[in-house]
N, C-alpha and C. Protein backbone atom coordinates (compact mmCIF):
# COMPACT_ATOMS: atom_id res chain seq x y z
N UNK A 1 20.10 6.29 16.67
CA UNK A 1 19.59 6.42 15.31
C UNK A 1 19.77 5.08 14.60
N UNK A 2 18.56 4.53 13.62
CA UNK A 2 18.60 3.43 13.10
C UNK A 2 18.86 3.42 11.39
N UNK A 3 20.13 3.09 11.46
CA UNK A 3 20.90 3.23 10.02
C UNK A 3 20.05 2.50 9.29
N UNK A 4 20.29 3.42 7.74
CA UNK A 4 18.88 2.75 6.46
C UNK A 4 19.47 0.94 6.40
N UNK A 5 18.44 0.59 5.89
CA UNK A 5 18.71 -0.54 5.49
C UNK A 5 18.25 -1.09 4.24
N UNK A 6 19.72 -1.66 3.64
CA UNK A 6 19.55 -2.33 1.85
C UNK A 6 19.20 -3.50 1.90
N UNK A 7 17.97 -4.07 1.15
CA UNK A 7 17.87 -5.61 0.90
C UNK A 7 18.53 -5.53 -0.30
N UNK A 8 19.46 -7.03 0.09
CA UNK A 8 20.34 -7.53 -1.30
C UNK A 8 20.18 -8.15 -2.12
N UNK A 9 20.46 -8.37 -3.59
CA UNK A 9 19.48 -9.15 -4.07
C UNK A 9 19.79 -10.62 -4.41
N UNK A 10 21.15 -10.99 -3.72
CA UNK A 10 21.57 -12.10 -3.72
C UNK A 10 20.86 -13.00 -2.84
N UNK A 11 20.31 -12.69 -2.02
CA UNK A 11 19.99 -13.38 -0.55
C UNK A 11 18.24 -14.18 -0.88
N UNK A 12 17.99 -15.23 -0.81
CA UNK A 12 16.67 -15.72 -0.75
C UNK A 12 15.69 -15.28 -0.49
N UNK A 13 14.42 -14.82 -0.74
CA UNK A 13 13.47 -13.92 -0.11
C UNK A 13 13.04 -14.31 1.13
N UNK A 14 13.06 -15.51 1.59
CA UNK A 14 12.47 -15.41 2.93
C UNK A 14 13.89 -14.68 3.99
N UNK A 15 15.49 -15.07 3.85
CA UNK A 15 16.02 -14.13 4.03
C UNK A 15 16.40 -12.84 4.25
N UNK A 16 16.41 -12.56 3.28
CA UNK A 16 17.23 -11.21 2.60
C UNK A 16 16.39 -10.06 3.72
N UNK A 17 15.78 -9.73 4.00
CA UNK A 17 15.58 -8.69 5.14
C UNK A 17 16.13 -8.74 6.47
N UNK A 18 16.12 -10.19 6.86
CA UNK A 18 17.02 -10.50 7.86
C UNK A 18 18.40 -10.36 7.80
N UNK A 19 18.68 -10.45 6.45
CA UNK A 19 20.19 -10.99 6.52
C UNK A 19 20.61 -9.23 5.72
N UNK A 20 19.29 -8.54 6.02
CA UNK A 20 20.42 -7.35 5.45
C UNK A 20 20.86 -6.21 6.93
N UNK A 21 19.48 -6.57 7.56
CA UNK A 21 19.86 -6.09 8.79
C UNK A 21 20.56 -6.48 9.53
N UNK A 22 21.42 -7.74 9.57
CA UNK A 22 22.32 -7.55 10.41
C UNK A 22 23.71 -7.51 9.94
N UNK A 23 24.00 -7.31 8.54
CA UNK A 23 24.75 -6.49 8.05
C UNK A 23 25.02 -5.18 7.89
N UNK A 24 23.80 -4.46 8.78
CA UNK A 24 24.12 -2.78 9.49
C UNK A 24 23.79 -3.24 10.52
N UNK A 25 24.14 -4.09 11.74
CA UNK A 25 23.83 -4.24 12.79
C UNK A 25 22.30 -3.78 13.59
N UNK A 26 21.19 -4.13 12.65
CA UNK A 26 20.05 -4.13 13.66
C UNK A 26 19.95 -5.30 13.70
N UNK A 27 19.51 -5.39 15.23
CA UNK A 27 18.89 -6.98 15.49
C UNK A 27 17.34 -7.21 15.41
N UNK A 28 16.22 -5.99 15.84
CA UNK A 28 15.37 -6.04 15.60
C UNK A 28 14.55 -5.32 14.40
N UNK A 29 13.99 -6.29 13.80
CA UNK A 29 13.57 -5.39 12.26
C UNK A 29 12.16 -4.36 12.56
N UNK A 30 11.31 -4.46 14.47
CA UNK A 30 11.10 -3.36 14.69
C UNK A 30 11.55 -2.22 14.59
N UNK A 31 12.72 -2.07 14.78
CA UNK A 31 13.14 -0.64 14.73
C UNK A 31 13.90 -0.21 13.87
N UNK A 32 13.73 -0.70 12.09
CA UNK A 32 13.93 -0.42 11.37
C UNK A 32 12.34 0.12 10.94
N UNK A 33 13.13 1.65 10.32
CA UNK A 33 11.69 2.92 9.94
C UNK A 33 12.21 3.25 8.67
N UNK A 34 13.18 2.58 8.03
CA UNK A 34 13.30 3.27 6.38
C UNK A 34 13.94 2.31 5.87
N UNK A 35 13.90 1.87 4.41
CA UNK A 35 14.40 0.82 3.85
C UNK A 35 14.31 1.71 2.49
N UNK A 36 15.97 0.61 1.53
CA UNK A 36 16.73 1.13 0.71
C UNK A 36 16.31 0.12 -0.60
N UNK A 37 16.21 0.41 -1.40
CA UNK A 37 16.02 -1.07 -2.49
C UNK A 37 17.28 -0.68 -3.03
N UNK A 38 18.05 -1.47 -3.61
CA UNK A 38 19.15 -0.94 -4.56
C UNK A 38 19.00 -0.98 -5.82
N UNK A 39 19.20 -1.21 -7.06
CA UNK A 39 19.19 -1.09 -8.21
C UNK A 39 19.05 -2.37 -8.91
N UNK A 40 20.21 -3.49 -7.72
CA UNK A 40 20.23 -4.59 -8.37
C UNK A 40 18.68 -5.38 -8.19
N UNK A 41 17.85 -4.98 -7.35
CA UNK A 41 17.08 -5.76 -6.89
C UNK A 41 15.40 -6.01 -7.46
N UNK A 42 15.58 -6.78 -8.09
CA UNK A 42 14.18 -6.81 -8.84
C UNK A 42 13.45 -8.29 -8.67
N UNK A 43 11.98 -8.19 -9.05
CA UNK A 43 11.16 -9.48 -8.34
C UNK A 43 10.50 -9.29 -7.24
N UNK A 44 9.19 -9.04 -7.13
CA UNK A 44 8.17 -9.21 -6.12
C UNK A 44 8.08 -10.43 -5.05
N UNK A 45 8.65 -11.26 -4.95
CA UNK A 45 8.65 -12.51 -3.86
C UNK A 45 9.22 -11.86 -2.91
N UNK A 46 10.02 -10.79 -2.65
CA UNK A 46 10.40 -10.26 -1.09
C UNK A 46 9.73 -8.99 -0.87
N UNK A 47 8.40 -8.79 -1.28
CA UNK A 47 7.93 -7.57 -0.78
C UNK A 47 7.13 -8.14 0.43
N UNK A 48 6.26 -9.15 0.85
CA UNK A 48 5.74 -10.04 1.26
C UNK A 48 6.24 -10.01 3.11
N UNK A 49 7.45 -9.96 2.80
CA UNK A 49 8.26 -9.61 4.13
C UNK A 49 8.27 -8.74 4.67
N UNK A 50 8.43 -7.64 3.99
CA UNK A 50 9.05 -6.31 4.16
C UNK A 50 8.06 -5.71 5.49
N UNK A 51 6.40 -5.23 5.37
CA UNK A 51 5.98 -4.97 5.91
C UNK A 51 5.57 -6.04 7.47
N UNK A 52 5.32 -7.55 7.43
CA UNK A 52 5.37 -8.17 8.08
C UNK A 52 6.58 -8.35 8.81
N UNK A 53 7.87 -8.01 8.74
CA UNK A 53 9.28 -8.21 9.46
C UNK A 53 9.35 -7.05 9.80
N UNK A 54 8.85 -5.57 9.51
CA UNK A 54 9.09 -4.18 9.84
C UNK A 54 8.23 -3.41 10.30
N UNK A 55 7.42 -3.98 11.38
CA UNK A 55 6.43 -3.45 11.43
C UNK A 55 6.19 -1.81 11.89
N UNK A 56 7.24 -1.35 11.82
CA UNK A 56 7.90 0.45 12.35
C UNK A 56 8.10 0.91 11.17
N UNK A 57 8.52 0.27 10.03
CA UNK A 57 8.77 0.71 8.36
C UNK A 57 7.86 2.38 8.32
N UNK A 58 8.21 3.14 7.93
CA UNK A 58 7.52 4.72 7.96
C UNK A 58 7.85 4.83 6.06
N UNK A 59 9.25 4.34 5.81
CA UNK A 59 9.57 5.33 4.87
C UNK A 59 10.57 3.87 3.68
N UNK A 60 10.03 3.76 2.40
CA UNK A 60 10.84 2.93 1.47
C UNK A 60 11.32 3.78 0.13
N UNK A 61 12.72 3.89 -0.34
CA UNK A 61 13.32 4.63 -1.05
C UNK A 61 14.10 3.46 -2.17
N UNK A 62 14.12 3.93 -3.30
CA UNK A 62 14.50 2.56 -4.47
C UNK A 62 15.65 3.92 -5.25
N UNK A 63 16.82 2.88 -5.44
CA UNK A 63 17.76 3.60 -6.17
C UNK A 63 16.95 3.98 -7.44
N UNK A 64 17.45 5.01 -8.03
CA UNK A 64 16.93 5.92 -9.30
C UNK A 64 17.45 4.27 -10.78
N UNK A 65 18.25 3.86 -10.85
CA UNK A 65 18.33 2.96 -11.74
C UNK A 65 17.78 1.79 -11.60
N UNK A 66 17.13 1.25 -10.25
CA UNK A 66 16.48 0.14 -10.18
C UNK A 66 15.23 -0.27 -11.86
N UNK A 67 15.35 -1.03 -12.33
CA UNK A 67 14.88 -1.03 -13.31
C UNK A 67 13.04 -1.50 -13.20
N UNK A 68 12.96 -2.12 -12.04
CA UNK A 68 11.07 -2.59 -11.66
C UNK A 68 10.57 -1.67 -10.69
N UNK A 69 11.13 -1.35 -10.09
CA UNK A 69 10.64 -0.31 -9.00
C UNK A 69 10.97 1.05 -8.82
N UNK A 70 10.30 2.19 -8.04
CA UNK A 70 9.99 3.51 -7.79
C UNK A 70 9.66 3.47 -6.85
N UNK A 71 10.24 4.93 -6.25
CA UNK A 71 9.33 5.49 -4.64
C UNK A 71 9.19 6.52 -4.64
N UNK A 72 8.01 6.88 -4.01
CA UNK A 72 7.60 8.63 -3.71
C UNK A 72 7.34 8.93 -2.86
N UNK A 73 7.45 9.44 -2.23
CA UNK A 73 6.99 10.00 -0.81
C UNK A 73 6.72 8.65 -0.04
N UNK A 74 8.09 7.95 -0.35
CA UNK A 74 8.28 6.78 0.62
C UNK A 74 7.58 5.62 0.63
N UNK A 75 7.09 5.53 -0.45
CA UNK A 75 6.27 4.39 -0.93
C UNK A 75 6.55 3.54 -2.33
N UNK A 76 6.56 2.47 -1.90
CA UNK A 76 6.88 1.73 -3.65
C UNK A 76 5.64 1.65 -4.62
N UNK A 77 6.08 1.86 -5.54
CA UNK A 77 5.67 2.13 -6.79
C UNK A 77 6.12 0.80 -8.60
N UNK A 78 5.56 0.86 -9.33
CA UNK A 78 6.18 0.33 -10.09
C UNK A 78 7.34 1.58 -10.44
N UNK A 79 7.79 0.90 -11.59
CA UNK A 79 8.99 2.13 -12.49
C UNK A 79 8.06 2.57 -13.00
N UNK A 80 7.58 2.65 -13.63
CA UNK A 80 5.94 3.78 -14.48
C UNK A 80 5.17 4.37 -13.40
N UNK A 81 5.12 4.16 -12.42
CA UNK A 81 4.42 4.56 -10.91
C UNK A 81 3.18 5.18 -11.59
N UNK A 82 2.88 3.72 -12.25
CA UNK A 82 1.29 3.38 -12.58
C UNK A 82 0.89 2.34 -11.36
N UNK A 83 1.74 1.80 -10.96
CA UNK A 83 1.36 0.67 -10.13
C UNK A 83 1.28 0.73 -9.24
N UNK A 84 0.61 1.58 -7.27
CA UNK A 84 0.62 1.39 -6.34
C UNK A 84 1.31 -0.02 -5.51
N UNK A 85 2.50 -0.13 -4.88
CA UNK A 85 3.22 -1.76 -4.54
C UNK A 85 2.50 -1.28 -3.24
N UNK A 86 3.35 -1.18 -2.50
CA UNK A 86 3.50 -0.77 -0.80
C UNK A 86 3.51 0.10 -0.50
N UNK A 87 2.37 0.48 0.61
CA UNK A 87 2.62 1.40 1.53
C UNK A 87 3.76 1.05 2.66
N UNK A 88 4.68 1.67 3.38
CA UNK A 88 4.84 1.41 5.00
C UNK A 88 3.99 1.42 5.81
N UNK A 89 3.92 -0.03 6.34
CA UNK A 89 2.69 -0.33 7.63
C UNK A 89 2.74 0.33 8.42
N UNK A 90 3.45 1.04 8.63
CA UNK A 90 3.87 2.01 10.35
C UNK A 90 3.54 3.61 9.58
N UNK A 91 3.21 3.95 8.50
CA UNK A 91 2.77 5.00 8.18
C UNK A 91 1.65 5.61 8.62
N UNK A 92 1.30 6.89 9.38
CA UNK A 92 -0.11 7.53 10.16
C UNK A 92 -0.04 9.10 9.55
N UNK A 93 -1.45 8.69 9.24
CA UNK A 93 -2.15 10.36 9.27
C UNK A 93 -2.45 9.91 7.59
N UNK A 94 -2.30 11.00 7.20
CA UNK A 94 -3.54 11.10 5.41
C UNK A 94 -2.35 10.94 4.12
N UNK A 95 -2.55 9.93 3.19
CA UNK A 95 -1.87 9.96 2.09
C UNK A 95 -3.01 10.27 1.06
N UNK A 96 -2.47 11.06 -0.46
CA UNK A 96 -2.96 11.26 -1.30
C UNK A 96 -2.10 10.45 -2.41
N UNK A 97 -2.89 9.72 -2.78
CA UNK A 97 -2.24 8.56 -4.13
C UNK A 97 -1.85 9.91 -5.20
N UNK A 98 -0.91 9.50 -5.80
CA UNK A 98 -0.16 10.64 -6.81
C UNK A 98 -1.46 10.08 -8.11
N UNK A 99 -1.33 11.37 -8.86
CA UNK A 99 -2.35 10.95 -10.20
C UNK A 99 -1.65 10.24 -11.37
N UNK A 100 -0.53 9.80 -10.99
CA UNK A 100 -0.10 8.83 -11.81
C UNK A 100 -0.43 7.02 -12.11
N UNK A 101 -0.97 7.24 -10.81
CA UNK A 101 -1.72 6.05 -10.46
C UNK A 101 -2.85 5.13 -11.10
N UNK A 102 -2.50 4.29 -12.25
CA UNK A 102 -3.65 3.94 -12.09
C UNK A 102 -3.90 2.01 -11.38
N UNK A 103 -3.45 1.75 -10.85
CA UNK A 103 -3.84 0.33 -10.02
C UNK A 103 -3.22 0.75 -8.46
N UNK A 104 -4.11 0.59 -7.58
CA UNK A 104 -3.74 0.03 -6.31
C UNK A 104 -3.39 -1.23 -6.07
N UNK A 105 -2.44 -2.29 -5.78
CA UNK A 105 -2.04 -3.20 -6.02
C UNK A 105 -2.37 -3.78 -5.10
N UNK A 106 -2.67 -5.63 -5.12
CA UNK A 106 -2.93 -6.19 -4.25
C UNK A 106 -1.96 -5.92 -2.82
N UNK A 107 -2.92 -5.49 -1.76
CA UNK A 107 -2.59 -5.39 -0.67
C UNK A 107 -1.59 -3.93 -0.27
N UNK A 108 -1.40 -3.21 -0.80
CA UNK A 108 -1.02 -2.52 -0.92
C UNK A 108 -0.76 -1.36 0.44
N UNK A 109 -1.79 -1.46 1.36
CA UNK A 109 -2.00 -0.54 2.23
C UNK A 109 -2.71 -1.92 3.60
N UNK A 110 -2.40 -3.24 3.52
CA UNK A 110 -2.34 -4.04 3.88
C UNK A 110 -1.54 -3.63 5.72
N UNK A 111 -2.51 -3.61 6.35
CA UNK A 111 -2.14 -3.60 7.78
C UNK A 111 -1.85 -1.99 8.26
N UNK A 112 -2.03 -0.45 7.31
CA UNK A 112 -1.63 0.62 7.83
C UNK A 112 -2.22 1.10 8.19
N UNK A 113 -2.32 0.83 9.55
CA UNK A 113 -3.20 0.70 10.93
C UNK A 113 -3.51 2.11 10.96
N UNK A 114 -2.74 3.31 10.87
CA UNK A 114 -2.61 4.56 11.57
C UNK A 114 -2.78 5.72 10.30
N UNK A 115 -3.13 5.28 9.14
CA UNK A 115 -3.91 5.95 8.12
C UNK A 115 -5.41 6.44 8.33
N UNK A 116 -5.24 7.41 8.68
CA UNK A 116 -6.75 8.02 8.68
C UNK A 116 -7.60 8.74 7.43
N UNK A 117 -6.74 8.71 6.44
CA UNK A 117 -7.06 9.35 5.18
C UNK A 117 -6.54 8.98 4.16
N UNK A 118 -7.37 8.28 3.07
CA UNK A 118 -6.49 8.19 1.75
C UNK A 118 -7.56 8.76 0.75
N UNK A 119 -6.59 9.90 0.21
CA UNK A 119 -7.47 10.19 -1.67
C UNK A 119 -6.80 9.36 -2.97
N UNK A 120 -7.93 8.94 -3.36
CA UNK A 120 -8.01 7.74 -4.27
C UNK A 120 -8.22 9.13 -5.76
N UNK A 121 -7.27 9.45 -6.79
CA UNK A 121 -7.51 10.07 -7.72
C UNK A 121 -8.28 9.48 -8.63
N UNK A 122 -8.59 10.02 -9.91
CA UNK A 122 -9.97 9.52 -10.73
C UNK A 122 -8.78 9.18 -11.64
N UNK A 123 -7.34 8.66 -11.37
CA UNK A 123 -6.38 8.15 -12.78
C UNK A 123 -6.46 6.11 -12.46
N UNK A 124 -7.44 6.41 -11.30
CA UNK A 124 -7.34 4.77 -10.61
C UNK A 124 -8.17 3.55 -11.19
N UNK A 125 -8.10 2.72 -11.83
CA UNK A 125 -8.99 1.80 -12.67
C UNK A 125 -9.28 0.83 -11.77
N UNK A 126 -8.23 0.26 -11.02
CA UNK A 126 -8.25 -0.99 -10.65
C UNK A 126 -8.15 -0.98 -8.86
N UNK A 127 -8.69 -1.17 -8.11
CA UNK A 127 -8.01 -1.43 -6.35
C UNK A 127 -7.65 -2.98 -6.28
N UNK A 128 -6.63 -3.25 -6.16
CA UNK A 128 -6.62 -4.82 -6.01
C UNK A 128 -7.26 -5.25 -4.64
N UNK A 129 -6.62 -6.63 -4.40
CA UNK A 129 -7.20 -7.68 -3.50
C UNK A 129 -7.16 -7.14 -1.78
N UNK A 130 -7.28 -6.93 -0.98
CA UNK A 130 -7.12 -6.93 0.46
C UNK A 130 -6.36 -5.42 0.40
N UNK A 131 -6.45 -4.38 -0.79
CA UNK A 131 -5.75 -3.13 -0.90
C UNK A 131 -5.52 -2.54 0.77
N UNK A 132 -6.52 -2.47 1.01
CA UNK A 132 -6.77 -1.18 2.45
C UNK A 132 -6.98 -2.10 3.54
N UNK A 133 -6.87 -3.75 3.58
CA UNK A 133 -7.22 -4.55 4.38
C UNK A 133 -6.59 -4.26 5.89
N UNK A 134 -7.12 -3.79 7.27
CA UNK A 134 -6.86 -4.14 8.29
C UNK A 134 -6.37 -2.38 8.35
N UNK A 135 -6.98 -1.62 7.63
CA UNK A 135 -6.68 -0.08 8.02
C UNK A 135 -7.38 0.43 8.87
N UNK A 136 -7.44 0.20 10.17
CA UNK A 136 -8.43 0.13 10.83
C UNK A 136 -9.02 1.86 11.64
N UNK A 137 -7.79 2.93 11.02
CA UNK A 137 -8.32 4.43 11.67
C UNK A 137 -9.06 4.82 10.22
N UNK A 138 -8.70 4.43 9.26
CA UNK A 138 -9.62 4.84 8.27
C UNK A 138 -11.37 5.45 8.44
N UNK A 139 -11.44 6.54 8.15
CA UNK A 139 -12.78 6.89 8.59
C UNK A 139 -13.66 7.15 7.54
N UNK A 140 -13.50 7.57 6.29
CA UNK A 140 -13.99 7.35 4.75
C UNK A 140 -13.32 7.65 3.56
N UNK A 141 -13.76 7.05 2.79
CA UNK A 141 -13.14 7.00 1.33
C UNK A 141 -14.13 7.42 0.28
N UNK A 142 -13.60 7.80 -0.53
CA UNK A 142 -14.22 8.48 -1.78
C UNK A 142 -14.25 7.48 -3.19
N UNK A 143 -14.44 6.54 -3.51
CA UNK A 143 -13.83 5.63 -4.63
C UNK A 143 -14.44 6.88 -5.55
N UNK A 144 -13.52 7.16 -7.20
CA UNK A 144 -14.12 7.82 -7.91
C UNK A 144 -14.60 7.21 -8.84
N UNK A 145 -15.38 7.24 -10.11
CA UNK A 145 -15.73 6.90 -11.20
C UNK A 145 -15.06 6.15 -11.32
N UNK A 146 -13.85 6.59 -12.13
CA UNK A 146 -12.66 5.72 -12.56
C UNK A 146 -12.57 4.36 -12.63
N UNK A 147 -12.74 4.12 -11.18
CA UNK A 147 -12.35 2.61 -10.52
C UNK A 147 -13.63 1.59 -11.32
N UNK A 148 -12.94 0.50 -11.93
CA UNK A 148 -13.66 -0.65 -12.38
C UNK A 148 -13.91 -1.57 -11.77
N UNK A 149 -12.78 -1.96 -10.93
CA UNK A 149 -12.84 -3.17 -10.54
C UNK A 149 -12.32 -2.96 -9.30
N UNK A 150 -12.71 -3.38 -8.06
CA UNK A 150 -12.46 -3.22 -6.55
C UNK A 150 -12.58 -4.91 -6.58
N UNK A 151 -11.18 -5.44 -5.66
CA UNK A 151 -10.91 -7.09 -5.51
C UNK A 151 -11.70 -7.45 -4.02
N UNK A 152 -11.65 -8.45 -4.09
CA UNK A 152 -11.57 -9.56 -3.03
C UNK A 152 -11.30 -8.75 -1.57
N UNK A 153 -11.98 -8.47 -0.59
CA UNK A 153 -11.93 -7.79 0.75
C UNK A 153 -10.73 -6.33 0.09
N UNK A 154 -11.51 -5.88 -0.44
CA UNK A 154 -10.23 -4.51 -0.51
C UNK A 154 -10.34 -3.72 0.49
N UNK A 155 -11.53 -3.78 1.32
CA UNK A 155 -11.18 -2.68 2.80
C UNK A 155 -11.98 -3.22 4.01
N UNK A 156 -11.81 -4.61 3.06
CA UNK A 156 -11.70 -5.32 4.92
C UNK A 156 -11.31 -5.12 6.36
N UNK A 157 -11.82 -5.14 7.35
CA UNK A 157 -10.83 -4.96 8.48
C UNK A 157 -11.07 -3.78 9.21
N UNK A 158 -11.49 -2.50 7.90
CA UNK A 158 -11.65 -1.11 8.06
C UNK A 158 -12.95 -0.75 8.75
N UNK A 159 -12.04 -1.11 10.70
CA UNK A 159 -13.22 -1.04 11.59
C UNK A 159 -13.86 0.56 11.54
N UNK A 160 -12.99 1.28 11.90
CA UNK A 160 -13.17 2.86 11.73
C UNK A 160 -14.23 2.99 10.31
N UNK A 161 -13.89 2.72 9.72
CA UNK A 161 -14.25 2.80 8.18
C UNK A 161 -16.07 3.36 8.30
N UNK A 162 -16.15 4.74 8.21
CA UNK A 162 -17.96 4.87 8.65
C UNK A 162 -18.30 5.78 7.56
N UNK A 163 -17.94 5.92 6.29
CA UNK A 163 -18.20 6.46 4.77
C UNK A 163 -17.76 6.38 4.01
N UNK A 164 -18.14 5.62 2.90
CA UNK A 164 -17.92 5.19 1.32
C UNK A 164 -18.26 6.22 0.15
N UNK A 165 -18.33 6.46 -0.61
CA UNK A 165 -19.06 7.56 -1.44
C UNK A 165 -18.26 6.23 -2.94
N UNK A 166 -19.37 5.88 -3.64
CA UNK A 166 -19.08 5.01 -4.68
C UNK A 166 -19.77 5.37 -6.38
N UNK A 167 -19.11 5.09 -7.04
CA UNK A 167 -20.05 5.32 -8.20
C UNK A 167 -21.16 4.64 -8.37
N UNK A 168 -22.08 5.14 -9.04
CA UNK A 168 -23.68 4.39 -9.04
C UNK A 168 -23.82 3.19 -9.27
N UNK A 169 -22.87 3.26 -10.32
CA UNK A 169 -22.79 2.07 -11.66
C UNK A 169 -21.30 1.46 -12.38
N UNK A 170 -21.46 0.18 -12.89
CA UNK A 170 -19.99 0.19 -13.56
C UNK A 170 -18.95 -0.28 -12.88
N UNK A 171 -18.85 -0.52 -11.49
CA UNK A 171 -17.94 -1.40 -10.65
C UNK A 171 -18.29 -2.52 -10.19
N UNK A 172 -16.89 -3.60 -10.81
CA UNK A 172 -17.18 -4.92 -10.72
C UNK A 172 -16.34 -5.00 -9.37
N UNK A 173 -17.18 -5.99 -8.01
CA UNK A 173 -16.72 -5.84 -6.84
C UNK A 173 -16.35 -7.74 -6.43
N UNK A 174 -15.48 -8.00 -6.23
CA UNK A 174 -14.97 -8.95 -5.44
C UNK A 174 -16.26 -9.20 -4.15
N UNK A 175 -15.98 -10.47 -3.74
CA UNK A 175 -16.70 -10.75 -2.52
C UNK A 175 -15.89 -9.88 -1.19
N UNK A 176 -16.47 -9.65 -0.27
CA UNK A 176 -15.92 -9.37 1.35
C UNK A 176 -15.78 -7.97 0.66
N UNK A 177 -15.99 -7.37 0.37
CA UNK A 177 -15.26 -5.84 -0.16
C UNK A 177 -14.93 -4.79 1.18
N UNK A 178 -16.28 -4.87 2.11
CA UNK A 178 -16.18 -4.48 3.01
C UNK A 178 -16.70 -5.38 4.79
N UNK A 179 -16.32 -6.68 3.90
CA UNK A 179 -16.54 -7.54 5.67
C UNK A 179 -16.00 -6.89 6.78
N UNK A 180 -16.48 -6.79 7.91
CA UNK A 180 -15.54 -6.54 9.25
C UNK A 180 -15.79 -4.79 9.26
N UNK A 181 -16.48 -3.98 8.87
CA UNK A 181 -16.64 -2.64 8.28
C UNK A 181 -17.70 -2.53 8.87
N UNK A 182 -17.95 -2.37 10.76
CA UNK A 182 -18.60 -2.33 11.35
C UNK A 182 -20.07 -1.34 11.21
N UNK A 183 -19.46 -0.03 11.29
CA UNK A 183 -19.67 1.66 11.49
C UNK A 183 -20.36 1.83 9.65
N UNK A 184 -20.03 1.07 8.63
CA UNK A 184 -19.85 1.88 7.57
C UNK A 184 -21.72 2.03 6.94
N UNK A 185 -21.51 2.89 6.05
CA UNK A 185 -22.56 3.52 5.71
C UNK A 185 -22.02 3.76 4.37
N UNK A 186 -22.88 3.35 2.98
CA UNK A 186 -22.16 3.54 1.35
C UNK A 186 -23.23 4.59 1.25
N UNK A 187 -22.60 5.48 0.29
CA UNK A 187 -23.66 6.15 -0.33
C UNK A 187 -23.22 5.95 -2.24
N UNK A 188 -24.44 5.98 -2.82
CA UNK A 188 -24.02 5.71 -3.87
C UNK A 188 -24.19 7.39 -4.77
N UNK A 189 -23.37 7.87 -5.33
CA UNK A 189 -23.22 8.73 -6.31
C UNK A 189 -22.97 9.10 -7.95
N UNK A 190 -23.62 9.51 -8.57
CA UNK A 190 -22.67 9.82 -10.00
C UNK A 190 -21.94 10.91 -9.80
N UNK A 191 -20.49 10.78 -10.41
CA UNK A 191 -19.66 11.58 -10.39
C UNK A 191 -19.36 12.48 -11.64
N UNK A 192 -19.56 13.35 -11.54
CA UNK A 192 -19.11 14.28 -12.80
C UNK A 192 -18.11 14.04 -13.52
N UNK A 193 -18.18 13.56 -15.35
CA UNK A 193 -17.01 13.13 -15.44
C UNK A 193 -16.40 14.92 -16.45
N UNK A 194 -14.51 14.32 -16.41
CA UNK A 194 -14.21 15.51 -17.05
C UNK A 194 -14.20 15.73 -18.42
């Protein structure tokens, strides 16, 4: 069994994942599948790592007093968990974004290869940059109304990727949105609003 592991917040960001695992004795940050944020730890320059050094990561949990960050169902969040941070790259099968949501954050779902399903709620304004980039079981997505602004390759990569369903009108789209999106097929829709 592979004991959780805390990044500290003393430690340099290109560090501090390394240097927290082998302060619970893993040597390989493959086979670390759950990570701890602690309270003290705030600042986005070591999220960057996290999924690139862990590539087994399933599950991320943030102490309840951490003051910038949140997790839900194993995913980081801002503290308002308005903000989509990180998925775990090693996460498979279907997530539903909570309706608290309203930004998918740049990169966010960046490399989670083994996602075959994500519902995007209508609380979502924004998908950032390379959001869904390199999700490659992805088989379609629903963008709803909501969404304004879709970034820079947000579902790049997304070879699987073979149905879009988009609003008619009203979304401002980044270049590459869907480069590398072999299979895909958009359909454009109006969505009923509430």
């Amino acid at each position: 069994m592979i004991p959780n592991t805390e990044i500290k917040a003393s430690l340099t960001p290109e560090i501090r994942l390394k240097q927290a695992m082998k302060e619970v004795g893993v040597e390989d940050a493959a086979l670390v599948r759950k990570l701890n944020i602690p309270a003290s730890l705030t600042g986005y320059e070591f999220l960057a790592y996290i999924n690139e050094e862990c590539p087994g990561l399933t599950s991320i949990t943030v102490h309840p007093d951490n003051p910038e960050f949140a997790s839900e169902n194993g995913v980081l969040f801002s503290k308002n968990k308005k903000r989509l941070i990180s998925c775990p790259v090693g996460r498979k099968g279907d997530y539903v974004i909570p309706d608290t949501t309203v930004e998918i954050g740049n990169l966010a779902f960046y490399g989670c290869a083994g996602l075959t399903s994500i519902i995007i709620p209508d609380t979502v304004v924004t998908i950032g940059r390379g959001a869904f980039h390199g999700c490659v079981d992805l088989t379609s997505v629903t963008i709803p109304d909501s969404v304004k602004v879709i970034g820079h390759g947000a579902f790049s990569g997304c070879y699987g990727l073979s149905s879009v369903i988009m609003p008619d009108s009203g979304v401002k789209m980044g270049e590459n949105v869907f480069s590398g999106c072999i299979r895909l097929i958009i359909s454009y829709a109006a969505f009923s609003h509430k």
